[in-house]
N, C-alpha and C. Protein backbone atom coordinates (compact mmCIF):
# COMPACT_ATOMS: atom_id res chain seq x y z
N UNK A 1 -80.83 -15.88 -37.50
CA UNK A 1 -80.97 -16.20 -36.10
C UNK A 1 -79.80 -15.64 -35.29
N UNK A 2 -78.66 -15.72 -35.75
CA UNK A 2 -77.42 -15.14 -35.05
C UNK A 2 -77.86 -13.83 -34.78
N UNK A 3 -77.93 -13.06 -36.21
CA UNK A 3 -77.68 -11.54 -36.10
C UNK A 3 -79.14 -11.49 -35.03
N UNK A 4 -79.94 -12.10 -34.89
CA UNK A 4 -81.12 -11.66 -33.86
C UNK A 4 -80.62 -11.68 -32.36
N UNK A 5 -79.59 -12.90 -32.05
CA UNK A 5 -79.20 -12.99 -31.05
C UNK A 5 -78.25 -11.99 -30.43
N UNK A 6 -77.36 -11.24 -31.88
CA UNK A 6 -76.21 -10.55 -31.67
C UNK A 6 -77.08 -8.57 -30.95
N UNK A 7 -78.30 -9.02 -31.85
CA UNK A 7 -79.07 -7.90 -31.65
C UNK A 7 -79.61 -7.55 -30.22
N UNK A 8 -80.27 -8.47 -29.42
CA UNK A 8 -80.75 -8.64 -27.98
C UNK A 8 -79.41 -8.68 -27.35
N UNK A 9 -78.39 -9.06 -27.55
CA UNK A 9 -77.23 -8.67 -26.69
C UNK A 9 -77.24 -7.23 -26.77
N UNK A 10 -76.74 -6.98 -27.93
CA UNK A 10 -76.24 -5.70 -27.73
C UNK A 10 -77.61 -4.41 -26.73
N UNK A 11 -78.72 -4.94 -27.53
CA UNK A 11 -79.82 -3.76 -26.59
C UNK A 11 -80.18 -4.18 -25.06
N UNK A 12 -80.06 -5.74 -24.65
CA UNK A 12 -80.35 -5.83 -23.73
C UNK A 12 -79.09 -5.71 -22.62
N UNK A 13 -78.56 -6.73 -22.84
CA UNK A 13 -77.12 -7.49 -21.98
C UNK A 13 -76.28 -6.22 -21.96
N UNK A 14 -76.18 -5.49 -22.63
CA UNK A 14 -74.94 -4.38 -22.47
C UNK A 14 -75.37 -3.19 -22.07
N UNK A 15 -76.17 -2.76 -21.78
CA UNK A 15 -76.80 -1.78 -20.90
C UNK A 15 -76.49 -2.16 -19.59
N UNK A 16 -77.56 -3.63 -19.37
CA UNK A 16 -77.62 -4.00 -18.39
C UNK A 16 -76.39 -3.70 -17.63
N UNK A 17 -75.83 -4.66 -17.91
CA UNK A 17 -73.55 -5.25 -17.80
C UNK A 17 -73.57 -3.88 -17.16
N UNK A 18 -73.41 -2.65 -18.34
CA UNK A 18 -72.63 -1.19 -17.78
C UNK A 18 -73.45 -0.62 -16.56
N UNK A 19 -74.62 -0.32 -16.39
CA UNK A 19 -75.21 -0.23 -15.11
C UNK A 19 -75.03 -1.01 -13.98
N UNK A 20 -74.89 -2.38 -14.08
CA UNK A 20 -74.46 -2.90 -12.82
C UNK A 20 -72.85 -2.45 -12.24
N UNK A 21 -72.18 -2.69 -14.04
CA UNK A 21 -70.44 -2.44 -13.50
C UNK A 21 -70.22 -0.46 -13.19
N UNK A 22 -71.11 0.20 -13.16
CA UNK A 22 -71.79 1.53 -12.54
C UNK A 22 -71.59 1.87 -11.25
N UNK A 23 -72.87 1.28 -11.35
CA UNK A 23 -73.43 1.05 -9.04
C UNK A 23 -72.19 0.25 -8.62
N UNK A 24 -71.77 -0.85 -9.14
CA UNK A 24 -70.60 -1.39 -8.16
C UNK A 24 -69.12 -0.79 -8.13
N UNK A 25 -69.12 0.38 -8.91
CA UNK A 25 -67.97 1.30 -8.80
C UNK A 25 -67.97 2.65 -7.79
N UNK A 26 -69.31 2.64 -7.69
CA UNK A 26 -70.42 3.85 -7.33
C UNK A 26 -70.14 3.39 -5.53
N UNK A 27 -70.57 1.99 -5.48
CA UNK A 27 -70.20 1.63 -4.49
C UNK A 27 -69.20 1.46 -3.46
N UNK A 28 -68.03 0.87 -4.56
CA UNK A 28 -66.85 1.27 -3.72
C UNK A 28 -66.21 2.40 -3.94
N UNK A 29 -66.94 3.33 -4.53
CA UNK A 29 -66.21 4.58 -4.43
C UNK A 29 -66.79 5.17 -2.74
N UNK A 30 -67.93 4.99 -2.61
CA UNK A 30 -68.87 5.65 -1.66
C UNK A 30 -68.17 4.37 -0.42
N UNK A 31 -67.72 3.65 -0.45
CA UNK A 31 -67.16 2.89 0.82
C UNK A 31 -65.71 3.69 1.24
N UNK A 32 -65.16 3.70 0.22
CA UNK A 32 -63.64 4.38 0.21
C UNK A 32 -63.84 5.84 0.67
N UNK A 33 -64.78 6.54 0.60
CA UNK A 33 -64.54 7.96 0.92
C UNK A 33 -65.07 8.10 1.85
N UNK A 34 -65.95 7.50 3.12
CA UNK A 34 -66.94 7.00 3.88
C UNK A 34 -65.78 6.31 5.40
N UNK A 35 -64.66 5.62 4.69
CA UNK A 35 -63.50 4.71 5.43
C UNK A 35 -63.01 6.16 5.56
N UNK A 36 -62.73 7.08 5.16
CA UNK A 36 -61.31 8.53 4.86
C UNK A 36 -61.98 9.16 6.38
N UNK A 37 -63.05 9.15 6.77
CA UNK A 37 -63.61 9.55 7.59
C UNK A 37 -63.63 9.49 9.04
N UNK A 38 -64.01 8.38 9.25
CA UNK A 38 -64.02 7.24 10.94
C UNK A 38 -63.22 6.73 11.00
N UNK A 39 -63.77 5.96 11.90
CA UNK A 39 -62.27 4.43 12.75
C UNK A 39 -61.87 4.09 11.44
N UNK A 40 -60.65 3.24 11.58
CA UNK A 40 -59.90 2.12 10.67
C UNK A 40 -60.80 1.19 10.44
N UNK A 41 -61.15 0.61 9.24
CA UNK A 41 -61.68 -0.62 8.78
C UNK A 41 -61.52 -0.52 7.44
N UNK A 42 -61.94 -2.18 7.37
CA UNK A 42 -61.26 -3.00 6.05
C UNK A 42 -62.39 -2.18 4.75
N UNK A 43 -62.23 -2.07 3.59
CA UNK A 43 -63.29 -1.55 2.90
C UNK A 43 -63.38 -2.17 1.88
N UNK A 44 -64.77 -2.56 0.97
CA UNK A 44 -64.63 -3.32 -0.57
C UNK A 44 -63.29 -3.67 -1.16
N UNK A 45 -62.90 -2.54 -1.24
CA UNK A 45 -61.49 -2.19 -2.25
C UNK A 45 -60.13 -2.92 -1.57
N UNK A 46 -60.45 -2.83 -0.21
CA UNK A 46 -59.17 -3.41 0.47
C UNK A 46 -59.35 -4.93 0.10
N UNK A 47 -60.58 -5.41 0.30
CA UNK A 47 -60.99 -7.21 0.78
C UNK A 47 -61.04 -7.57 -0.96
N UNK A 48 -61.19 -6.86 -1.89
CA UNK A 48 -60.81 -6.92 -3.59
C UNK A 48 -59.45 -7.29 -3.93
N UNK A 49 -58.67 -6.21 -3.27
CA UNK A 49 -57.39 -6.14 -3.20
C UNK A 49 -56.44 -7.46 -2.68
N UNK A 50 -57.46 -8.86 -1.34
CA UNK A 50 -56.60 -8.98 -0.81
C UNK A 50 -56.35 -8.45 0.27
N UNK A 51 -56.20 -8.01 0.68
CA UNK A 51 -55.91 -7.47 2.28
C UNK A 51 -56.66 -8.24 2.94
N UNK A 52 -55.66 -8.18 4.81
CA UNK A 52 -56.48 -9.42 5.56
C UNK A 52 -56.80 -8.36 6.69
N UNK A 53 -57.37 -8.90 7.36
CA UNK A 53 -57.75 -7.94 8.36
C UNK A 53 -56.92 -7.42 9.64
N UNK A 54 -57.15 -6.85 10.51
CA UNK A 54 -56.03 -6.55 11.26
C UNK A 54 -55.53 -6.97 12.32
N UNK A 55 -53.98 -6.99 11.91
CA UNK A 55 -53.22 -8.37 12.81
C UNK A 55 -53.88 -8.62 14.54
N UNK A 56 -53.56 -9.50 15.00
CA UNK A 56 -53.85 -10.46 16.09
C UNK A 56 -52.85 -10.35 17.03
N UNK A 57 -53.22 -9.60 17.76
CA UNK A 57 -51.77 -9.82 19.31
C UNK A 57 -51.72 -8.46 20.24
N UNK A 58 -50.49 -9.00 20.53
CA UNK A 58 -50.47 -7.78 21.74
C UNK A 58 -50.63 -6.21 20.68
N UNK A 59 -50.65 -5.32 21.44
CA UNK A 59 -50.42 -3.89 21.01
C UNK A 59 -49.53 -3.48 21.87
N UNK A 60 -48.36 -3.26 21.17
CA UNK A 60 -47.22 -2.92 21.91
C UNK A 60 -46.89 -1.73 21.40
N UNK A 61 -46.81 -0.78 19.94
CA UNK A 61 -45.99 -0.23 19.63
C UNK A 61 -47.03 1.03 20.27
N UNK A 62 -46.35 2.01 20.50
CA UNK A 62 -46.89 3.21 21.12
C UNK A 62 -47.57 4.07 20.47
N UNK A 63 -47.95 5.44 20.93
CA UNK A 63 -48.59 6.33 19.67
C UNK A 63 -46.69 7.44 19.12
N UNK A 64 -46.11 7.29 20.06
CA UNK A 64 -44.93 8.35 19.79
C UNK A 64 -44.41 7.23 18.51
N UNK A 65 -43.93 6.07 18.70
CA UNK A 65 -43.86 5.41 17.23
C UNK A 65 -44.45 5.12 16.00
N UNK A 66 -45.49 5.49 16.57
CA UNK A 66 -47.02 5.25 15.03
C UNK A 66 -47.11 6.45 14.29
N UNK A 67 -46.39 7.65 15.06
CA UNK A 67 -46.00 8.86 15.12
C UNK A 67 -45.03 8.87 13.92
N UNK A 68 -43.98 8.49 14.34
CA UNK A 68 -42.61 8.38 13.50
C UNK A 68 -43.23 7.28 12.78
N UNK A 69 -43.88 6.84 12.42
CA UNK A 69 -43.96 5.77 11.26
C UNK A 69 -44.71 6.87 9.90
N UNK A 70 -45.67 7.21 10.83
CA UNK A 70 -46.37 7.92 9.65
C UNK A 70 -45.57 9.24 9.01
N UNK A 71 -44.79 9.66 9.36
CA UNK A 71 -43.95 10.71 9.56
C UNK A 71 -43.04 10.30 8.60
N UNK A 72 -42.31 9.28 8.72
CA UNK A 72 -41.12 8.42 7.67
C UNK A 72 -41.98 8.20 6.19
N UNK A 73 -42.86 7.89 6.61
CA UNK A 73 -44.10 7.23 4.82
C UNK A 73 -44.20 8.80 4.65
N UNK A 74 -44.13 10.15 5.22
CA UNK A 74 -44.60 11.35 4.32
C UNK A 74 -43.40 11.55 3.85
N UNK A 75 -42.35 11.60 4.17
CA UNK A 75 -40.79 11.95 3.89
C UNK A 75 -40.16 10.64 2.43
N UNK A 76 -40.60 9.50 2.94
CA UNK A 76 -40.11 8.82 1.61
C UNK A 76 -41.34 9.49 0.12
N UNK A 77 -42.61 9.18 0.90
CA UNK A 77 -43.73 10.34 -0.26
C UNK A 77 -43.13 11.56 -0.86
N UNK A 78 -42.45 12.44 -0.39
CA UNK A 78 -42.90 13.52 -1.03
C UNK A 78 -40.97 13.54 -0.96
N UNK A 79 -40.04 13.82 -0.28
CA UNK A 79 -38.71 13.88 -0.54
C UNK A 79 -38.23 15.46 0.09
N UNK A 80 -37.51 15.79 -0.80
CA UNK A 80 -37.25 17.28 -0.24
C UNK A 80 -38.19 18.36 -0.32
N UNK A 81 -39.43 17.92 -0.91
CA UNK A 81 -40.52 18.95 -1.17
C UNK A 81 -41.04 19.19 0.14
N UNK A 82 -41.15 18.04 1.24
CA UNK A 82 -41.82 18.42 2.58
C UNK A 82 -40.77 18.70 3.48
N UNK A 83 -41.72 20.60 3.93
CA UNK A 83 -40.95 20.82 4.62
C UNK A 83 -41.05 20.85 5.81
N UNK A 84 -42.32 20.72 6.12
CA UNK A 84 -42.44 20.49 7.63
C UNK A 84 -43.65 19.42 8.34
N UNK A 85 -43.68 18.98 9.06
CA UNK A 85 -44.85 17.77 9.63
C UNK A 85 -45.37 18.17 11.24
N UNK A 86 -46.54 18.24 10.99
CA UNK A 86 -47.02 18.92 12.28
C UNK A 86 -47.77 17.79 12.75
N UNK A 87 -47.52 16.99 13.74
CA UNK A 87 -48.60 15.89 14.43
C UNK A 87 -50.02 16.65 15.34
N UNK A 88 -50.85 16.29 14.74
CA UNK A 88 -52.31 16.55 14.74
C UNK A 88 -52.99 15.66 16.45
N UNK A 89 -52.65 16.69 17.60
CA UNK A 89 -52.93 15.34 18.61
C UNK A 89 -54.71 15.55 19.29
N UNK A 90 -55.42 16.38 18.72
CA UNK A 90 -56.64 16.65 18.48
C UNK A 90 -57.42 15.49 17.58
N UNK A 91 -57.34 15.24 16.61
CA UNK A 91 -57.59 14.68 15.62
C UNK A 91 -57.19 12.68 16.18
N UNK A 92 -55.97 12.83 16.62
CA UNK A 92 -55.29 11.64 16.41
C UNK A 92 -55.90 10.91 17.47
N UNK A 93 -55.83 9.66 17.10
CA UNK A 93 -56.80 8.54 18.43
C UNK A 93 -56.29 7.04 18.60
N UNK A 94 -56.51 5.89 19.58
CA UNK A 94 -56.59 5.22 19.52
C UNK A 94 -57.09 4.25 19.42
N UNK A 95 -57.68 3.21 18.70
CA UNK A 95 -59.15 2.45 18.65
C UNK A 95 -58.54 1.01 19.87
N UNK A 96 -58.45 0.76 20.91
CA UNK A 96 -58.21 0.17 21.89
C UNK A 96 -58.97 -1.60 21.99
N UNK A 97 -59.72 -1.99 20.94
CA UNK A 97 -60.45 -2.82 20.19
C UNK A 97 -59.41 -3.82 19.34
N UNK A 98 -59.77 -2.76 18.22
CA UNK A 98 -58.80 -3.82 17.22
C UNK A 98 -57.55 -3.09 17.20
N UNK A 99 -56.47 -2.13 18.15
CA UNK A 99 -55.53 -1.90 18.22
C UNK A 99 -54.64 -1.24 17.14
N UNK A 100 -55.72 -0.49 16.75
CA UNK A 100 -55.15 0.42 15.65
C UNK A 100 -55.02 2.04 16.24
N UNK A 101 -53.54 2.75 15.52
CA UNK A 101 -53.80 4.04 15.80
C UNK A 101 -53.72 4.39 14.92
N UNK A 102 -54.61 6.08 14.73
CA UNK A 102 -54.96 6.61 13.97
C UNK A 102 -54.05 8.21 14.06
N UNK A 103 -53.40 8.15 13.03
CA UNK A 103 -52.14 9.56 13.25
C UNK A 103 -52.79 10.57 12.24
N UNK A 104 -52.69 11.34 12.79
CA UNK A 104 -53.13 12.76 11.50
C UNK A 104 -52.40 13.53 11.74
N UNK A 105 -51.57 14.51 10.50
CA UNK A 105 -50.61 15.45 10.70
C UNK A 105 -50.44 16.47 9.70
N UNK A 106 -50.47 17.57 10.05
CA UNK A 106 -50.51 18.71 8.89
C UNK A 106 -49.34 18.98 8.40
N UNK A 107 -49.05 18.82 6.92
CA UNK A 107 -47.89 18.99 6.24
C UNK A 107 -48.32 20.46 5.77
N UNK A 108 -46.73 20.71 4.84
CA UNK A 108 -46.21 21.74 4.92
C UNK A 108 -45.32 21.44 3.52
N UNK A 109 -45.88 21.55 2.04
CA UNK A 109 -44.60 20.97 0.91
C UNK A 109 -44.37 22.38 -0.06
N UNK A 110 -43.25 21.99 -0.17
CA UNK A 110 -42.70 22.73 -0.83
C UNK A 110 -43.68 23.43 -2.49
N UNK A 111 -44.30 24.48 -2.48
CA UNK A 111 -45.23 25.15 -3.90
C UNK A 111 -46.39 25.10 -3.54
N UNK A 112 -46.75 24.63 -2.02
CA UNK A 112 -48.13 24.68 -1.88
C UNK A 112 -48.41 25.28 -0.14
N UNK A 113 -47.38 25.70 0.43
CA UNK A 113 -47.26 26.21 1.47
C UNK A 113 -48.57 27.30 1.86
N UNK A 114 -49.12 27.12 1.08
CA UNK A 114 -50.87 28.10 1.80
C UNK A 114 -51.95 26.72 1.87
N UNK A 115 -51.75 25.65 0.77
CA UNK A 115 -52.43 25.06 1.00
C UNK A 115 -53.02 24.32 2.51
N UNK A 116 -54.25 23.98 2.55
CA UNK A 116 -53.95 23.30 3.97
C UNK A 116 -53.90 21.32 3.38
N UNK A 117 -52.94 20.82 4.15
CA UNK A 117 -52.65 19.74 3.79
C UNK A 117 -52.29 18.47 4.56
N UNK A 118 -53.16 17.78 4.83
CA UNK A 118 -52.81 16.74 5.98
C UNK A 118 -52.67 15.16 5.27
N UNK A 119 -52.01 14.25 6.80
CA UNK A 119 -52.16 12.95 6.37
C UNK A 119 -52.97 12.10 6.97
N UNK A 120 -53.49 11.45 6.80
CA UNK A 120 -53.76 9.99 8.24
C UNK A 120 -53.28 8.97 7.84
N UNK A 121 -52.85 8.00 8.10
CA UNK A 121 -52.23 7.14 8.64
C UNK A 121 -53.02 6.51 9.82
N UNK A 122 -53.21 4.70 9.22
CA UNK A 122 -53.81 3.50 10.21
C UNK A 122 -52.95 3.09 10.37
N UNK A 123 -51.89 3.04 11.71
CA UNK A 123 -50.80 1.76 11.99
C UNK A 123 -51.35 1.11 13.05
N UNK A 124 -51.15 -0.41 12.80
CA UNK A 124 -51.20 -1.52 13.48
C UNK A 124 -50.21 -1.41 14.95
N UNK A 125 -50.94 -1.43 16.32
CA UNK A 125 -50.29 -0.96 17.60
C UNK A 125 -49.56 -2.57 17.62
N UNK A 126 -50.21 -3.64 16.93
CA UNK A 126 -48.98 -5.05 17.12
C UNK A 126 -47.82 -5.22 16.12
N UNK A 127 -47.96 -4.98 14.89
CA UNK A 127 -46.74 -4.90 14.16
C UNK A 127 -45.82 -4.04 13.37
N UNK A 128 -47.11 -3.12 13.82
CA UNK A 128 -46.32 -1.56 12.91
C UNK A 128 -46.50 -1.21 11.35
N UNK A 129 -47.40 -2.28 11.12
CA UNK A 129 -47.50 -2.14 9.54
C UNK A 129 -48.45 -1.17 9.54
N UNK A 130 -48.63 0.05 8.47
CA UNK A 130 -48.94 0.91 7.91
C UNK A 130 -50.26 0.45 7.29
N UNK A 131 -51.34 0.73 7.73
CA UNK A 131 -52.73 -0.29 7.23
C UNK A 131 -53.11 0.34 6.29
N UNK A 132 -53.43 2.03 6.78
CA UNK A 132 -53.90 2.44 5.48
C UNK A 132 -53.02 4.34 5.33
N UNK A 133 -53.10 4.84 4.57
CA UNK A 133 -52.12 5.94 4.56
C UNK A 133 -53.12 7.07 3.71
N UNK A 134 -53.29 8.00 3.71
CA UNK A 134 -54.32 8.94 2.88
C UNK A 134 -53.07 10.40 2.97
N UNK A 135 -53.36 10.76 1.87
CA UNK A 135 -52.91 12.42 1.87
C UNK A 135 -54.13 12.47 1.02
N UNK A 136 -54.45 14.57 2.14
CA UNK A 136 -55.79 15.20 1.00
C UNK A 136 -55.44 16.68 1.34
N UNK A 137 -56.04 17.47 0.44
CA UNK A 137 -56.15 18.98 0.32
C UNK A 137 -54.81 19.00 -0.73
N UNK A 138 -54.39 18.22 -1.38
CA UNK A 138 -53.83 18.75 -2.69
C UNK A 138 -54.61 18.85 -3.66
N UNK A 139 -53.70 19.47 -4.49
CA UNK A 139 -54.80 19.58 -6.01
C UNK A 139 -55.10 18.30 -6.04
N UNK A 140 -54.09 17.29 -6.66
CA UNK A 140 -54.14 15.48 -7.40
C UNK A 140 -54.05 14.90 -5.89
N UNK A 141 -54.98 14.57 -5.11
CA UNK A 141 -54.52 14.16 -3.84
C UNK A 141 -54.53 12.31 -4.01
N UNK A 142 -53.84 11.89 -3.37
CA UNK A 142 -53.50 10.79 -3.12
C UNK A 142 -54.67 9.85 -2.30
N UNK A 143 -55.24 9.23 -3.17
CA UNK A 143 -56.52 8.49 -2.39
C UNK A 143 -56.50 7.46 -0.98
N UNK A 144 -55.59 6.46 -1.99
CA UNK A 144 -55.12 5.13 -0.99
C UNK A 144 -53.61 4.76 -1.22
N UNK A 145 -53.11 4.17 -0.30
CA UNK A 145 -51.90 3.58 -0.31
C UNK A 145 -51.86 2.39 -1.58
């Protein structure tokens, strides 16, 4: 009777199991690359993680500081390899709602200087915290913060 039971697990229950734990990877993969795209918002992976949503209050800090914020997170990232940071003011926006700005900026690192290579950066216009941070167009690119 065991080994019968041990048997229907294994053909039924564990298929099953890996196909669901599949699609729900499938899923937040396809939320996460979907977020890299549009406005700032919270995604599976963030609300998994923990993360709360975005702070409550005035919007005070400017875009020239959300500027230098995102700018400081590429410089502690990468070190003496980046050599230059180009702020993206085409690209870059403000969501005037939930008070997020959105910084994009074309780097410039040291062994990949043909590459094309940018960042974005979600900072919070009320406290300055760094919501979400992306580097892409490297080889190993950096998904999420």
């Amino acid at each position: 009777m065991a080994k019968q039971q041990q048997g229907v697990f294994r053909r039924v229950v564990v298929p099953i199991g890996s196909v669901i734990v599949f699609i729900a990877g499938l899923i937040i993969f396809v939320d996460e690359y979907s977020a890299a795209t549009g406005e700032f918002r919270l995604t599976i992976w963030d609300k998994l993680q923990g993360r709360t949503a975005v702070p409550i209050g005035r919007g005070e800090v400017s875009q020239q500081l959300a500027i230098e914020i995102c700018k400081q997170q590429a410089r502690v990232d990468f070190g003496r390899d980046l050599l230059q940071v180009d702020f993206d003011q085409r690209s870059s926006r403000y969501n005037m709602e939930i008070k997020v700005h959105t910084i994009f900026a074309d780097l410039v690192i040291k062994d990949s200087e043909r590459d094309p290579i940018y960042i974005r950066c979600d900072i919070s216009a009320v406290n300055r915290e760094i919501l979400q941070y992306r580097v892409k167009g490297m080889k190993g690119f950096y998904f999420f913060q």
